[in-house]
C-alpha atoms as a PDB file:
ATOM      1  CA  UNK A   1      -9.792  24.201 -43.376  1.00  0.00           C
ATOM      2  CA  UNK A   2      -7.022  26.512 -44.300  1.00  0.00           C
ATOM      3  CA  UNK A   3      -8.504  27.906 -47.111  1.00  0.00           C
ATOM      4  CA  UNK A   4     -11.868  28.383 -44.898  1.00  0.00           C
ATOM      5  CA  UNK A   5      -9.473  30.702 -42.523  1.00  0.00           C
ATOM      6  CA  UNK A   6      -8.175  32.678 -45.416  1.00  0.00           C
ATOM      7  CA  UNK A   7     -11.699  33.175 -46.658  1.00  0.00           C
ATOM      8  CA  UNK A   8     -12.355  34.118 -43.411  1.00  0.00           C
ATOM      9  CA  UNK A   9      -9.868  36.634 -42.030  1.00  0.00           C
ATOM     10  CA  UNK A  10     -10.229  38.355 -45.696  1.00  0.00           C
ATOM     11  CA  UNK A  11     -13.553  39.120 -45.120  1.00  0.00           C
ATOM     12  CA  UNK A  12     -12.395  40.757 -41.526  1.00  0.00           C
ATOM     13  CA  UNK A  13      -9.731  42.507 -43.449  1.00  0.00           C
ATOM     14  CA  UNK A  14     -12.490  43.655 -45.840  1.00  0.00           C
ATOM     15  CA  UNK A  15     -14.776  44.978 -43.146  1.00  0.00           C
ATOM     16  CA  UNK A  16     -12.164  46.266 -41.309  1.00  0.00           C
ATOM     17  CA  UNK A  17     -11.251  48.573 -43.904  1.00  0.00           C
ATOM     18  CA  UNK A  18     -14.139  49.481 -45.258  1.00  0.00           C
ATOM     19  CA  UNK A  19     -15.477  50.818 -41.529  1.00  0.00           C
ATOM     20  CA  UNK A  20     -12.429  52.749 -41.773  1.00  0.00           C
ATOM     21  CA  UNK A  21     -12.796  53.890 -45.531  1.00  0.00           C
ATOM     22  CA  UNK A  22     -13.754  57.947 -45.509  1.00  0.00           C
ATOM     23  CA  UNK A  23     -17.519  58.179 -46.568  1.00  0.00           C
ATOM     24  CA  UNK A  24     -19.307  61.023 -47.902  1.00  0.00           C
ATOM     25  CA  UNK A  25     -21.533  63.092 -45.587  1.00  0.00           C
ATOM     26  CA  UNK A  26     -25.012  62.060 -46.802  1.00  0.00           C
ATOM     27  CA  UNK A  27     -27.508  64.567 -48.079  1.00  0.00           C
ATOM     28  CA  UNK A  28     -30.492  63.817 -45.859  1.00  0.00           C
ATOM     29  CA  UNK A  29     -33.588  65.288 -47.615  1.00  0.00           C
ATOM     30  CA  UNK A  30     -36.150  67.504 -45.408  1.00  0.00           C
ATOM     31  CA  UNK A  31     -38.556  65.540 -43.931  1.00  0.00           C
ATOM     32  CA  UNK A  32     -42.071  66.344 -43.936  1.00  0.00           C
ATOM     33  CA  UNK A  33     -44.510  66.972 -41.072  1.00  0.00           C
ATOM     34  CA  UNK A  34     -46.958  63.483 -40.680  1.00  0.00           C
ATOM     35  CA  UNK A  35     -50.371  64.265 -41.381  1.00  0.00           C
ATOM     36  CA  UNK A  36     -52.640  64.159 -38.266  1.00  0.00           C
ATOM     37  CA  UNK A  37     -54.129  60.944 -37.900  1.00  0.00           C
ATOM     38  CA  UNK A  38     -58.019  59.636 -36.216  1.00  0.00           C
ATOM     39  CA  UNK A  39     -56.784  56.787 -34.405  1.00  0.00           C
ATOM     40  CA  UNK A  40     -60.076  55.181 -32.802  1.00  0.00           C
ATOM     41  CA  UNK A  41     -59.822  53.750 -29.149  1.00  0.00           C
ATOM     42  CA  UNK A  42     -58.967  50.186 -29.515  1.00  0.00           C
ATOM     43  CA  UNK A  43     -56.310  50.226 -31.962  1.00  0.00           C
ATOM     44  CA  UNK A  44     -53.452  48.632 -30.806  1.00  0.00           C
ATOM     45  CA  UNK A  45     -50.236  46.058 -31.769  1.00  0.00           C
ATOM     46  CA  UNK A  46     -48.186  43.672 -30.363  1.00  0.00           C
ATOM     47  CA  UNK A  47     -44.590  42.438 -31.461  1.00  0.00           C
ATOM     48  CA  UNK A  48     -44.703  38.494 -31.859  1.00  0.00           C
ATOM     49  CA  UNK A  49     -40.816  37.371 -31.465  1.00  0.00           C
ATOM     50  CA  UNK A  50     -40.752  34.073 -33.498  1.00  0.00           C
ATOM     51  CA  UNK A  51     -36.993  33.655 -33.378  1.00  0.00           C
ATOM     52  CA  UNK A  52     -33.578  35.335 -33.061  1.00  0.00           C
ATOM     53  CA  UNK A  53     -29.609  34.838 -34.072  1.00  0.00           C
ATOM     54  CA  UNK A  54     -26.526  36.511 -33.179  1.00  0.00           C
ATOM     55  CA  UNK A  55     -23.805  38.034 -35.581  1.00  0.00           C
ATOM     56  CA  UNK A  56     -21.797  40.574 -35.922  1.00  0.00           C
ATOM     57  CA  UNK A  57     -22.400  43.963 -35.537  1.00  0.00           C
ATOM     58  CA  UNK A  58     -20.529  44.700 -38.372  1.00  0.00           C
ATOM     59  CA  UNK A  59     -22.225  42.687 -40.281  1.00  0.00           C
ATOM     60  CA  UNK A  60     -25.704  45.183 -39.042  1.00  0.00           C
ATOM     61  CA  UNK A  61     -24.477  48.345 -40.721  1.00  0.00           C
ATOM     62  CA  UNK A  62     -21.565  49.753 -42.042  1.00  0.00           C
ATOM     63  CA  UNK A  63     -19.439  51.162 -39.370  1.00  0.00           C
ATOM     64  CA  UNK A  64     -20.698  48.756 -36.953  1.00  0.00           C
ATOM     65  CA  UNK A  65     -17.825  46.857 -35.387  1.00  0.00           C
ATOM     66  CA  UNK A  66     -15.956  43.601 -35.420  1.00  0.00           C
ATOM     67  CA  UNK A  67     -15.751  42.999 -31.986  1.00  0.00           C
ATOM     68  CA  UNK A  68     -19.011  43.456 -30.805  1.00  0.00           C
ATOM     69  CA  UNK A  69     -22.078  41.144 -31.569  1.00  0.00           C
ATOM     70  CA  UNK A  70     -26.322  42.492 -32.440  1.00  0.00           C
ATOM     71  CA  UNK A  71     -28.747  40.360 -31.727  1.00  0.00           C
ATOM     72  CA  UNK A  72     -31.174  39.830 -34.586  1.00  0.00           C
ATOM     73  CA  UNK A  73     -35.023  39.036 -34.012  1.00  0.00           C
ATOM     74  CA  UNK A  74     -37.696  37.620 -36.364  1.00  0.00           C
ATOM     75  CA  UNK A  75     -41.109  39.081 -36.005  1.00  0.00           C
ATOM     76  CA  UNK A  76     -44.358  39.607 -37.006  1.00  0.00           C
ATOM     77  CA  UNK A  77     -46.612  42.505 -35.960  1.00  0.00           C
ATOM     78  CA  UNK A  78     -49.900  41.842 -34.879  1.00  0.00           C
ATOM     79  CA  UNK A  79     -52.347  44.834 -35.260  1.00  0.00           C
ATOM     80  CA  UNK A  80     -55.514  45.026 -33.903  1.00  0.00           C
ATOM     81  CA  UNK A  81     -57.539  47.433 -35.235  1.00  0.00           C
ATOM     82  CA  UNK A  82     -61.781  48.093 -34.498  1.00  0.00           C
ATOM     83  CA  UNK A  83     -62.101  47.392 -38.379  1.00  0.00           C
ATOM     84  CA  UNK A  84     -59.739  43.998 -38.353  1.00  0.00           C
ATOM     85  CA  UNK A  85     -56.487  42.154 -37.163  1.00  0.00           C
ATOM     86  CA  UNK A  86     -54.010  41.429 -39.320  1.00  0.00           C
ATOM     87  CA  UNK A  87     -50.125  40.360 -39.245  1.00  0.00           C
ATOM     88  CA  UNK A  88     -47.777  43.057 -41.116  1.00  0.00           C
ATOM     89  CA  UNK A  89     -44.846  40.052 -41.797  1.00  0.00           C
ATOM     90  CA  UNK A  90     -45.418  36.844 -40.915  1.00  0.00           C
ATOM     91  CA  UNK A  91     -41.937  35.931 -39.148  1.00  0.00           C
ATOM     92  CA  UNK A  92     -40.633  32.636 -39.095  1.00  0.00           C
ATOM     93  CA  UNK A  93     -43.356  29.457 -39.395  1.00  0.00           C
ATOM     94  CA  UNK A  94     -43.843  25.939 -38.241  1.00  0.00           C
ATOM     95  CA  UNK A  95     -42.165  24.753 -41.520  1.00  0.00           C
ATOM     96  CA  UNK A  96     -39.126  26.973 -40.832  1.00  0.00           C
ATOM     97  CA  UNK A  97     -36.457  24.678 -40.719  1.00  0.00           C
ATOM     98  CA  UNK A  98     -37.719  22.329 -43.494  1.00  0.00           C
ATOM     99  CA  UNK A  99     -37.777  25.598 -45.606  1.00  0.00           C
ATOM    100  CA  UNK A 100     -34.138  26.314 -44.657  1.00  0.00           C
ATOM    101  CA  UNK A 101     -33.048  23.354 -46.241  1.00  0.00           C
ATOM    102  CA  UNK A 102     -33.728  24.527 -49.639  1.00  0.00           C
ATOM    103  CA  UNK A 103     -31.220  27.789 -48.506  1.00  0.00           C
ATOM    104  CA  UNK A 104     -27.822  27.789 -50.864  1.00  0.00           C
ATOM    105  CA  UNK A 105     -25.115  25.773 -48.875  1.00  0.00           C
ATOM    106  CA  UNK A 106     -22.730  28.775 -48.858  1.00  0.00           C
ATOM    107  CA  UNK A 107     -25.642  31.096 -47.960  1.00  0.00           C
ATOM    108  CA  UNK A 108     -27.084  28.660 -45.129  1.00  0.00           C
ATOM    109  CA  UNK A 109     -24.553  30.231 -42.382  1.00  0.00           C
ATOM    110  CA  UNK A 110     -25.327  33.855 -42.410  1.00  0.00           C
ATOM    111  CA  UNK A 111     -29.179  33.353 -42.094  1.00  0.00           C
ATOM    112  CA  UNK A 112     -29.263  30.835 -39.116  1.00  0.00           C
ATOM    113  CA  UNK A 113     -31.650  31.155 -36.408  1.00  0.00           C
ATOM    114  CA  UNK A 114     -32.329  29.849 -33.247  1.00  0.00           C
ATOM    115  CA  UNK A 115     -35.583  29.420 -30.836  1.00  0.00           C
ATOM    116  CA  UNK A 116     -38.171  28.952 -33.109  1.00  0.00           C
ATOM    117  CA  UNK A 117     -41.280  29.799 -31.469  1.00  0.00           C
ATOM    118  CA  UNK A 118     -43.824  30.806 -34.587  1.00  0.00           C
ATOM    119  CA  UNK A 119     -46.684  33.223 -34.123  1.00  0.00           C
ATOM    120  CA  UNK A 120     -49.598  30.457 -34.847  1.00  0.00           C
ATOM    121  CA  UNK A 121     -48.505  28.585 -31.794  1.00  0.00           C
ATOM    122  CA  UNK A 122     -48.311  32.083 -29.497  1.00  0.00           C
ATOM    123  CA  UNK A 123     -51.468  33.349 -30.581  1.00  0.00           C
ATOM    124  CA  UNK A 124     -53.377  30.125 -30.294  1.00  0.00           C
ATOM    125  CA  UNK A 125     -51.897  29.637 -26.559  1.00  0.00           C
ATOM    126  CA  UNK A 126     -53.347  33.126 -25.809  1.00  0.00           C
ATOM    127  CA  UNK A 127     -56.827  32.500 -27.239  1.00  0.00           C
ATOM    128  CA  UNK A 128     -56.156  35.080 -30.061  1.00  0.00           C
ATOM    129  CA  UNK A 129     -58.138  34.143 -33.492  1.00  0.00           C
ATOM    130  CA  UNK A 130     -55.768  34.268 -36.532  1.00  0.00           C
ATOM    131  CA  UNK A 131     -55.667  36.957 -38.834  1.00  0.00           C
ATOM    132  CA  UNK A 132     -57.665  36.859 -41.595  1.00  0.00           C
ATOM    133  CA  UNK A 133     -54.522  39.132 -43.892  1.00  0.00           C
ATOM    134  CA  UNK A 134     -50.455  38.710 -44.174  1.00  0.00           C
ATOM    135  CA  UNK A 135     -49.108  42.081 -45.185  1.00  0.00           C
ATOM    136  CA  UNK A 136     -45.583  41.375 -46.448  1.00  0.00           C
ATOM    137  CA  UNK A 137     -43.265  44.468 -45.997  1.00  0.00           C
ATOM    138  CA  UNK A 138     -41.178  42.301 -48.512  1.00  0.00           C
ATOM    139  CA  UNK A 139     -41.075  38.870 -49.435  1.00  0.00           C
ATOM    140  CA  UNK A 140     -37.811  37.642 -48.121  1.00  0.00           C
ATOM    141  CA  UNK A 141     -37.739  33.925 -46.370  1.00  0.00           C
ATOM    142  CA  UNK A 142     -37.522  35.194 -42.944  1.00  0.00           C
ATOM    143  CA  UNK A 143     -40.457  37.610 -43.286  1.00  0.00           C
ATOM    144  CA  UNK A 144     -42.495  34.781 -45.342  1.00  0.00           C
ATOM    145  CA  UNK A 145     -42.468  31.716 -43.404  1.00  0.00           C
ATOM    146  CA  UNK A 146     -45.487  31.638 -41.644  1.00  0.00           C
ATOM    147  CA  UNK A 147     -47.861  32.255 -44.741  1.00  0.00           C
ATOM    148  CA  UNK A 148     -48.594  28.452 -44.167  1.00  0.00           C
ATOM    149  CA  UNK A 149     -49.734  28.408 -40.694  1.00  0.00           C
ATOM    150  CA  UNK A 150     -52.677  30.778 -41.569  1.00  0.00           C
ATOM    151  CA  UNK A 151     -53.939  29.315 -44.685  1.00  0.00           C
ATOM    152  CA  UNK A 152     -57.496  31.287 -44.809  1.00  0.00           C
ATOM    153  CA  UNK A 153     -55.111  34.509 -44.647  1.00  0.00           C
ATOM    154  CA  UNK A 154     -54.625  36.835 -47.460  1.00  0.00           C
ATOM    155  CA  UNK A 155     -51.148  37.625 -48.611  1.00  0.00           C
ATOM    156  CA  UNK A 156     -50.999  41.312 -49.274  1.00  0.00           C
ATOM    157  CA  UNK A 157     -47.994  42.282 -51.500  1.00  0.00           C
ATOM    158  CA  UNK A 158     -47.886  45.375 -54.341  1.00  0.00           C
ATOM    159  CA  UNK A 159     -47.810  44.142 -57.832  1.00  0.00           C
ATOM    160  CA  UNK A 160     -44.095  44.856 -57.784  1.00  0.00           C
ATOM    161  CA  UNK A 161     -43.276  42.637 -54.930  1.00  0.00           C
ATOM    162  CA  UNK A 162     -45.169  39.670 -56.792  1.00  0.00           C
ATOM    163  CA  UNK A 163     -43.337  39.660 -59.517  1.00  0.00           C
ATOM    164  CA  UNK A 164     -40.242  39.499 -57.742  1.00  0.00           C
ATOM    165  CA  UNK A 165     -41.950  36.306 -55.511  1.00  0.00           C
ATOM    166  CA  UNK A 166     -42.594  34.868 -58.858  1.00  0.00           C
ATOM    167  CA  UNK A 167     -38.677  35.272 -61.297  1.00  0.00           C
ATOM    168  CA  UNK A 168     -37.575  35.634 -57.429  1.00  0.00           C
ATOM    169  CA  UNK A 169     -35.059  32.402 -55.734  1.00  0.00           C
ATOM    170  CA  UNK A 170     -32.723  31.422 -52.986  1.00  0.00           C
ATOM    171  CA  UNK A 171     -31.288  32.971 -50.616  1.00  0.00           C
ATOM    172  CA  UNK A 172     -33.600  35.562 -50.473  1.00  0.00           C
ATOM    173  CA  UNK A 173     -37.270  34.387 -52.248  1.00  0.00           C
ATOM    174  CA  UNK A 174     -37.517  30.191 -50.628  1.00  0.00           C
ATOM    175  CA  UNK A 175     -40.332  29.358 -53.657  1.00  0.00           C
ATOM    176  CA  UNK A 176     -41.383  26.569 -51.371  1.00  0.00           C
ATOM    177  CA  UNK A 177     -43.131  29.224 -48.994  1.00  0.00           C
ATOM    178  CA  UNK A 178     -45.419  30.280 -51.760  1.00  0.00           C
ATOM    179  CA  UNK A 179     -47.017  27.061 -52.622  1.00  0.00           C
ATOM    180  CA  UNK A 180     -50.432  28.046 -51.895  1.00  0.00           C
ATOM    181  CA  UNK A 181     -53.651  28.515 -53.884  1.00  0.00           C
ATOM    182  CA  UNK A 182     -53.468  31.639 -56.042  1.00  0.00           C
ATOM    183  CA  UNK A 183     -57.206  33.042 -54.721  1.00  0.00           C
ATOM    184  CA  UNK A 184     -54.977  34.010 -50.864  1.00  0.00           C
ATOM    185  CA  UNK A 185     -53.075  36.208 -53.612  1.00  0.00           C
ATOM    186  CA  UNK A 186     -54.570  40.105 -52.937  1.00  0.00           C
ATOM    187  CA  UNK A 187     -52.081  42.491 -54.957  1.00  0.00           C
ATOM    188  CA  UNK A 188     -52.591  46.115 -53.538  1.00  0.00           C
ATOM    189  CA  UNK A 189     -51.963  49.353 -54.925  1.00  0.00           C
ATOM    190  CA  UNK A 190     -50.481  52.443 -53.021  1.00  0.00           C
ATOM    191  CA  UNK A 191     -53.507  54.448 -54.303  1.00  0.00           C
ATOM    192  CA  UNK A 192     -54.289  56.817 -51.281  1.00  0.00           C
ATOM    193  CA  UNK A 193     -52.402  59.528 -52.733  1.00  0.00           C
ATOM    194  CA  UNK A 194     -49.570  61.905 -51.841  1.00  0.00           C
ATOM    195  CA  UNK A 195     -48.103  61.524 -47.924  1.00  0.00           C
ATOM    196  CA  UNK A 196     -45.555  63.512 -45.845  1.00  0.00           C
ATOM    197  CA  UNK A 197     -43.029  63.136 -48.589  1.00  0.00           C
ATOM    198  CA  UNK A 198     -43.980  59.685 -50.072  1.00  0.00           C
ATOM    199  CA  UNK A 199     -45.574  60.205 -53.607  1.00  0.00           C
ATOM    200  CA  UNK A 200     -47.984  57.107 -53.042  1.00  0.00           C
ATOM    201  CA  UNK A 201     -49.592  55.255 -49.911  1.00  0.00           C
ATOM    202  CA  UNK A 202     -52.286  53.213 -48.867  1.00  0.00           C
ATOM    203  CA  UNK A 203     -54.870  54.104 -45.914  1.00  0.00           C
ATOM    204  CA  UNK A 204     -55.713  50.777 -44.851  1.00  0.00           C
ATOM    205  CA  UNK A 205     -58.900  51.974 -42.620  1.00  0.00           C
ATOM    206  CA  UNK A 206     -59.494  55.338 -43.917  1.00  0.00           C
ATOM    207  CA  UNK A 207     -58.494  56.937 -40.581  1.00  0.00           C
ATOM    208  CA  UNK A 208     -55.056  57.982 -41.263  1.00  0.00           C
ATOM    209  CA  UNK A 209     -53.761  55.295 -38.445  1.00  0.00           C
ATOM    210  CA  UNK A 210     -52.579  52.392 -40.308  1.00  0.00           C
ATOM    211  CA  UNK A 211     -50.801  53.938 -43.572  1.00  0.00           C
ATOM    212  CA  UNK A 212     -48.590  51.152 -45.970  1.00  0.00           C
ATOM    213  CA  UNK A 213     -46.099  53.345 -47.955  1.00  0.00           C
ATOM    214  CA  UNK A 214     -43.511  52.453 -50.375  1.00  0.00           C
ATOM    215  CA  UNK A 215     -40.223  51.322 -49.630  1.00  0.00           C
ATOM    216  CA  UNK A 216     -38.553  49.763 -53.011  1.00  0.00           C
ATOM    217  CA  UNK A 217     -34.565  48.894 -52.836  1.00  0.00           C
ATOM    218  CA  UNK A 218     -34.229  46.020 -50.378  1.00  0.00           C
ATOM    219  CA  UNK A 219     -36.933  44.230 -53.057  1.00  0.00           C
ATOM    220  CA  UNK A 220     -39.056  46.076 -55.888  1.00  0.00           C
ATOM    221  CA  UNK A 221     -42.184  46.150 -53.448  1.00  0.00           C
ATOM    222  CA  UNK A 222     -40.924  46.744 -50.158  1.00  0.00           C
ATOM    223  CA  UNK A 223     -43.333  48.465 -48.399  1.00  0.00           C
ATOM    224  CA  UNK A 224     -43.538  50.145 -44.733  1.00  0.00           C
ATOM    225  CA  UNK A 225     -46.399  50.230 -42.523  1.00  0.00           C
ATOM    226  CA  UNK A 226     -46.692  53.986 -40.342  1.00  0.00           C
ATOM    227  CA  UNK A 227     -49.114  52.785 -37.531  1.00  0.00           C
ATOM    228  CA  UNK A 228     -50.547  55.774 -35.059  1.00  0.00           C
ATOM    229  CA  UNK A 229     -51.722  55.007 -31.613  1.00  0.00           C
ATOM    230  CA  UNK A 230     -54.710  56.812 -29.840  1.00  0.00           C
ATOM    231  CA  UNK A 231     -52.622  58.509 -27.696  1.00  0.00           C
ATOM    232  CA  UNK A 232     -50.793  60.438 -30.611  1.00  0.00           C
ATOM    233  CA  UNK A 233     -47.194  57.783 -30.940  1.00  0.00           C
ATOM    234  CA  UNK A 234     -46.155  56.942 -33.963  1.00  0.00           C
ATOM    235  CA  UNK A 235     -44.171  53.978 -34.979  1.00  0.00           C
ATOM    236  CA  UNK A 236     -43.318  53.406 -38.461  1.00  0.00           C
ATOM    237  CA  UNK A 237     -42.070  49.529 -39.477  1.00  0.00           C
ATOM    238  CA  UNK A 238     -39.692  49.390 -41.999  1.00  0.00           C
ATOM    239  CA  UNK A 239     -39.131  46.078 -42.927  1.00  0.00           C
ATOM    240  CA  UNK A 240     -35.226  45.976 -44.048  1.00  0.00           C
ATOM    241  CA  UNK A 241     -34.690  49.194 -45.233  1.00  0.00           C
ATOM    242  CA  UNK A 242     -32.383  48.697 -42.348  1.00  0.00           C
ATOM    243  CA  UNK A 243     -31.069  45.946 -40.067  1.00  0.00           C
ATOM    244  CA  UNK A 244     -30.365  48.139 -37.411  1.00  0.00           C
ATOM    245  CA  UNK A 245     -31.175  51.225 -35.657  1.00  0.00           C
ATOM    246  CA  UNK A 246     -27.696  52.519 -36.313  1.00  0.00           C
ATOM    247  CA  UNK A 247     -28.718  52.348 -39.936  1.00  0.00           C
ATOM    248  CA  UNK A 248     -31.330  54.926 -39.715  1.00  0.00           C
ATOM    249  CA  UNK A 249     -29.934  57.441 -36.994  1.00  0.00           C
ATOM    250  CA  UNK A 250     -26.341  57.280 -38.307  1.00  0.00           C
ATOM    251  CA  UNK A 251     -27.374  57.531 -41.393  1.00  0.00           C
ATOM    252  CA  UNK A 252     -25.438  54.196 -42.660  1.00  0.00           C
ATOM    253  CA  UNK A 253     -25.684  51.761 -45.738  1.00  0.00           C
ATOM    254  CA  UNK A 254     -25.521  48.074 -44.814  1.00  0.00           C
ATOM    255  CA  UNK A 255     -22.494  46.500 -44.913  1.00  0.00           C
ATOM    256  CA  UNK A 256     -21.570  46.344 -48.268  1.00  0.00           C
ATOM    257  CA  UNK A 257     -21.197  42.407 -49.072  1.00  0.00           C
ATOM    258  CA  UNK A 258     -24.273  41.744 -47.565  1.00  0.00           C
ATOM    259  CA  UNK A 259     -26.480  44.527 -49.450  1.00  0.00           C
ATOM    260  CA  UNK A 260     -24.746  42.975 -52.211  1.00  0.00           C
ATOM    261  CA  UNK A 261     -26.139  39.590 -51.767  1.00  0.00           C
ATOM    262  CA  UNK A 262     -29.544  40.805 -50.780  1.00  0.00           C
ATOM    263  CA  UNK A 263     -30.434  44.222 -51.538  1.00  0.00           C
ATOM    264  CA  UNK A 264     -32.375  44.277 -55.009  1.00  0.00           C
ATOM    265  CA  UNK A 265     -30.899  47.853 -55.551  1.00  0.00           C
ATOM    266  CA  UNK A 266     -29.226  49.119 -52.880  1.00  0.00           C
ATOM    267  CA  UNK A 267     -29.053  52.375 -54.118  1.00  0.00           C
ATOM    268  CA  UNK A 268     -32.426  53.024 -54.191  1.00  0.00           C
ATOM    269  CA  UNK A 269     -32.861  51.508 -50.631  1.00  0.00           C
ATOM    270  CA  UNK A 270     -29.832  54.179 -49.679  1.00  0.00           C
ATOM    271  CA  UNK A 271     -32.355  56.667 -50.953  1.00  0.00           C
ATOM    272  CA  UNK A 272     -35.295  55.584 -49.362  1.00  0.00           C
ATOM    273  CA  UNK A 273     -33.187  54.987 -46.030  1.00  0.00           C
ATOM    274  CA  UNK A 274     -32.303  58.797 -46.053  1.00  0.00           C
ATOM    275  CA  UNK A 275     -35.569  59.885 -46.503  1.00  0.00           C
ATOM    276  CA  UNK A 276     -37.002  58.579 -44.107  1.00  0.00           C
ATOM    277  CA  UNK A 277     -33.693  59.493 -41.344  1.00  0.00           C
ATOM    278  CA  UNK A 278     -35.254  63.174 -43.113  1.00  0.00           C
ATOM    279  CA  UNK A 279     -38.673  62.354 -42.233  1.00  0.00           C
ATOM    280  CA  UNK A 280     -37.432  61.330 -38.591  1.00  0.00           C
ATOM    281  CA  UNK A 281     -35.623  64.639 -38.078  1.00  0.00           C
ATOM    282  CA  UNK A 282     -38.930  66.458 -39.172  1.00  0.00           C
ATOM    283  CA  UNK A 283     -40.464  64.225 -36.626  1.00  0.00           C
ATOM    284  CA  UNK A 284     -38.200  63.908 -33.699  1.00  0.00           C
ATOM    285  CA  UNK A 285     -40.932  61.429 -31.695  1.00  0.00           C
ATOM    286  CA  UNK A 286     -41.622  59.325 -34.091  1.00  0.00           C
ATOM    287  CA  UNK A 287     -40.310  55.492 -33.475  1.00  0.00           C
ATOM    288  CA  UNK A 288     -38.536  53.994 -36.432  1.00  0.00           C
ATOM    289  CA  UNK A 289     -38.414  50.030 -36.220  1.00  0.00           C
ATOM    290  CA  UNK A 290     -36.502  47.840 -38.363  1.00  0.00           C
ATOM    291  CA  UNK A 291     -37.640  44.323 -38.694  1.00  0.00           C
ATOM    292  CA  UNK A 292     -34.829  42.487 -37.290  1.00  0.00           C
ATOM    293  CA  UNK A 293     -32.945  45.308 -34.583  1.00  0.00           C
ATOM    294  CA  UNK A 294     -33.855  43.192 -30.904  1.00  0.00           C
ATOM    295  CA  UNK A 295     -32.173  45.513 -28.581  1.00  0.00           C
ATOM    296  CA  UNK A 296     -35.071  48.571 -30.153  1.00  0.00           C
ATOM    297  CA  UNK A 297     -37.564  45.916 -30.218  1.00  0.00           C
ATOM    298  CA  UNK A 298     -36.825  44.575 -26.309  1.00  0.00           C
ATOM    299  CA  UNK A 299     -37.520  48.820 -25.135  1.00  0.00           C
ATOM    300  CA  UNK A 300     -41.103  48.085 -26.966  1.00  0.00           C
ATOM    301  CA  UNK A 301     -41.706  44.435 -25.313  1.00  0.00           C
ATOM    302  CA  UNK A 302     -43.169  41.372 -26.846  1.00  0.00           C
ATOM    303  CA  UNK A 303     -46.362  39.534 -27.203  1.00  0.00           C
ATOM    304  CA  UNK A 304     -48.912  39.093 -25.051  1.00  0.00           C
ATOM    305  CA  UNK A 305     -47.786  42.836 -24.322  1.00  0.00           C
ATOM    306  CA  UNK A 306     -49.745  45.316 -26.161  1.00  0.00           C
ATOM    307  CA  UNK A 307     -48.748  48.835 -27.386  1.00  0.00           C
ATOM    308  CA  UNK A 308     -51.801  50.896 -27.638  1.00  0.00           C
END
């Protein structure tokens, strides 16, 4: 127990100074303009809470602090679209906690959750038919669980992000979510061209309304999805390019021992983080949303409330 507390109170000491550690002033890029969009009437999402956890906010962002506590949602995002429904990450599943027991012992603590409620269960309560496509913003455990609770689903992923599922392992890549036939499998490539800044993206309907672009540096083949409503809002879903709001509007990197354990190059996710806090400033009403931030996500609403 004593050495627990020491392990302990030197990882407050860490934080502690780091959040107090002068940083340099980052050089957010100029942002782009976003394209004008045709979103048809009937387009819409919803925000499908499957779980949550508290933690500390420090723990959130860099700079965030030790005395105050985030809470932390897992979701999916249901889209509904005149051309097809489909789940951009599948939050947490009905297997969940059988899949956490495969997590690393010393890993196990940080990545806790509580109220399970998955998004198969939700939808079928509300008469909704399941998706027939998964599009993973990454593949990480939390984002992944459900791929078994809609097994006639396609699992969209860029050919980056499955080679990371496949060399990838515990704590972040739980190879036990993935043990599915190899025909759901539907690799896509960002091959829509140039857009506001990005150098590849994907046009999912051809409308300019539901737009996949790339996000590498949390995993290879992170990828974000820019959704735009008939009524002209814009909300772009970033998967875990950051944890928190605070991360994009600050700008600030993720707490450093965490992006350490998780981040495949946090570098390049620092990058990609700034561009799009430069891509935000170009576009001042445009609604960033990290996966996991649940104070953003509770202004938006959940499931059976739609956005549209």
């Amino acid at each position: 127990m004593r050495k627990v507390l020491i392990a302990i109170a030197a990882l407050l000491l860490t934080i502690w100074i780091w959040n107090r550690w002068p940083q340099p002033v980052p050089d957010i890029p100029t942002g782009a303009s976003l394209p004008q969009a045709h979103a048809p009437a009937g387009l819409r999402f919803a925000l499908i809470k499957t779980g949550d956890a508290e933690t500390l906010q420090a723990f959130t962002y860099a700079g965030g602090s030790l005395f105050r506590t985030a809470r932390i949602n897992h979701i999916a995002v249901l889209v509904e679209h005149p051309q097809g429904r489909f789940l951009f990450d599948s939050g947490l599943g009905t297997e969940a906690e059988k899949q956490f027991e495969t997590m690393p012992f010393w890993a196990a603590p940080f990545f806790k959750f509580d109220n399970l409620h998955p998004a198969i269960g939700q939808l079928a309560a509300a008469g909704v038919a399941a998706p027939d496509r998964i599009i993973l913003s990454h593949a990480d455990w939390d984002h992944a669980s459900a791929l078994g609770d809609f097994p006639d689903a396609q699992v969209w992923v860029t050919p980056e992000e499955k080679k990371f599922v496949d060399s990838g392992e515990p704590p972040t890549v739980l190879p036990v979510q993935f043990e599915f036939p190899p025909e759901r499998w539907h690799l896509f490539e960002l091959s829509s061209g140039p857009y506001a800044g990005f150098k590849r993206s994907l046009d999912l309907f051809g409308d300019g309304s539901a737009v996949l672009l790339p996000l590498p540096g949390r995993t290879p083949g992170s990828a974000g999805l820019l959704l735009t409503l008939a009524n002209g809002q814009r909300y772009f879903f970033v998967g875990d390019l950051a944890w928190n709001s605070a991360g994009i509007n600050g700008p600030h990197r993720k707490f450093s021992i965490a992006s350490k354990i998780v981040d495949f190059d946090a570098d390049t996710n620092w990058r990609k983080l700034l561009q799009v806090r430069g891509l935000l400033d170009a576009n001042p009403s445009l609604h960033i949303v990290p996966a996991h931030d649940a104070a953003l996500q509770d202004t938006i609403g959940y499931f059976l409330k739609w956005i549209e």
